[in-house]
Protein backbone atom coordinates (compact mmCIF):
# COMPACT_ATOMS: atom_id res chain seq x y z
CA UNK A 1 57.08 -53.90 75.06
CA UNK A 2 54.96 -56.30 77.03
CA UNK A 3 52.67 -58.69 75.74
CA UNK A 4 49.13 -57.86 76.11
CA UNK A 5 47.03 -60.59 77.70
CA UNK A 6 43.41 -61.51 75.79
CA UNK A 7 40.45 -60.86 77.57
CA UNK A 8 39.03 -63.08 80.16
CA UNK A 9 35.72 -64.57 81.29
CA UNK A 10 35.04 -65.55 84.88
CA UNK A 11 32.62 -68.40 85.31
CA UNK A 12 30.77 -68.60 88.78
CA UNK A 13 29.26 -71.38 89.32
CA UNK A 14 26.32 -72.36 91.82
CA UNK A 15 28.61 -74.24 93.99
CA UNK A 16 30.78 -70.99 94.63
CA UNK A 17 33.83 -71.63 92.69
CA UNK A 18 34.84 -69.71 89.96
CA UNK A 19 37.63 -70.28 87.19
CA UNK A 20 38.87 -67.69 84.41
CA UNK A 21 38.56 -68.89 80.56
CA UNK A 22 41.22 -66.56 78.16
CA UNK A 23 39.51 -65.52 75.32
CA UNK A 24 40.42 -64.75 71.49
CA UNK A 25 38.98 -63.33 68.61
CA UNK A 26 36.51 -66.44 67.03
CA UNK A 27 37.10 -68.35 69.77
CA UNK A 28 34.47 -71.14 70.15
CA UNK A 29 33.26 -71.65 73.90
CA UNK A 30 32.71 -75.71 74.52
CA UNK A 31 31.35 -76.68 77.63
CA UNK A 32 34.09 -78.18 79.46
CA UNK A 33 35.53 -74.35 78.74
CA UNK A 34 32.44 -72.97 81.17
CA UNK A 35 31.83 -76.41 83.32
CA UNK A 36 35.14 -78.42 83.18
CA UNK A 37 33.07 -81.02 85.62
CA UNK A 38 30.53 -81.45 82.76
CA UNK A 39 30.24 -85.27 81.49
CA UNK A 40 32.68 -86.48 78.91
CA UNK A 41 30.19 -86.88 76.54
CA UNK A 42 28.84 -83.25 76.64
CA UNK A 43 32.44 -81.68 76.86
CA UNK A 44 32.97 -80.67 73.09
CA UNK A 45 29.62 -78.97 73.04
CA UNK A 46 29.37 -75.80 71.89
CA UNK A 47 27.92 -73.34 74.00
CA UNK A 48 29.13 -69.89 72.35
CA UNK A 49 31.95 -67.69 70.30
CA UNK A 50 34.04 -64.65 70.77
CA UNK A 51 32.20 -62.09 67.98
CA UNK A 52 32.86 -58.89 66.55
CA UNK A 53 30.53 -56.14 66.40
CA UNK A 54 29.16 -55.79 62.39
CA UNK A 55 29.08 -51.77 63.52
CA UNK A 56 32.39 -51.63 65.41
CA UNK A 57 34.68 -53.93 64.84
CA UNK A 58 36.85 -52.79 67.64
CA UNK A 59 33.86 -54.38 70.30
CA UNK A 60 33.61 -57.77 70.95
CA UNK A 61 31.35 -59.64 72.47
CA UNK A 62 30.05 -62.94 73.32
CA UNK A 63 27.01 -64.90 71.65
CA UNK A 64 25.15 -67.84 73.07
CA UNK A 65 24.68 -70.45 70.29
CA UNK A 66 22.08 -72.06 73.17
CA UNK A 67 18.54 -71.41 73.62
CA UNK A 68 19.35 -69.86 76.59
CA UNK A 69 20.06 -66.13 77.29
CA UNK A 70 23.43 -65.28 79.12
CA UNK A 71 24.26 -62.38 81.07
CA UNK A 72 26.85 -60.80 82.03
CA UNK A 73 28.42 -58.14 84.94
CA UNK A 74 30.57 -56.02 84.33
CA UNK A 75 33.46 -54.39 86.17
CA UNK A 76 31.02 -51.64 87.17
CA UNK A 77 28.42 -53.77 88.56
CA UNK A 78 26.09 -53.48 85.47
CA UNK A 79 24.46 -56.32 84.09
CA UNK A 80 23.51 -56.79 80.91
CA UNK A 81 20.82 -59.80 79.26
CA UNK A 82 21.80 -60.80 76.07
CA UNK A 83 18.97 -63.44 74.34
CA UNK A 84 20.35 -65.82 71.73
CA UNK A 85 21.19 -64.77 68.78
CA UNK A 86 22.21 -61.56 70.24
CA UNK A 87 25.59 -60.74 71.43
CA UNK A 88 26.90 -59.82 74.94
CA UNK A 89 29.55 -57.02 74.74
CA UNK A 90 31.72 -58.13 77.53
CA UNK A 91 34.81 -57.50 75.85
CA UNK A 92 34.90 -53.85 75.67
CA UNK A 93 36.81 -52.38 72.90
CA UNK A 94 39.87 -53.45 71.31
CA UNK A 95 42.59 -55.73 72.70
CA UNK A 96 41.67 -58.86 70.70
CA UNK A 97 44.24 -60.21 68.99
């Protein structure tokens, strides 16, 4: 039986690169996960974490612990706002181990 892989995040940043971060449940996003060519001294961070849905606990999602909303696109070309505390429910349903 093969291995499922965890979900994944793809950062695009302004300067047109992009880089994939793996993602598990509680995981804790630092900045150098999202900008690895942040300073050292703002690598460890934290920017976000890998959260479960209190209503479903079979969605996951991502929440900014920043003052800043993220959003996110999904595979269908939606886009979805979420504004801290709020969630983002990137990680569609299950999968997270």
């Amino acid at each position: 039986m093969p291995i499922p892989l965890p979900p994944k995040l793809l950062c695009h940043h302004p300067s047109g690169s992009t880089h994939i971060v793996l993602l598990t449940r509680n995981a804790t996003l630092l900045e150098r996960h999202l900008y690895p060519a942040a300073p050292d001294e703002q690598t460890a961070t934290v920017l976000g974490q890998v959260v479960q849905n209190p209503a479903d606990p079979h969605v996951f999602g991502l929440r900014s612990l920043t003052a800043a909303p993220w959003s996110a696109t999904f595979a269908d070309g939606t886009m979805q706002e979420g504004p801290p505390p709020r969630a983002v429910p990137t990680l569609g349903r299950g999968g997270m181990g």
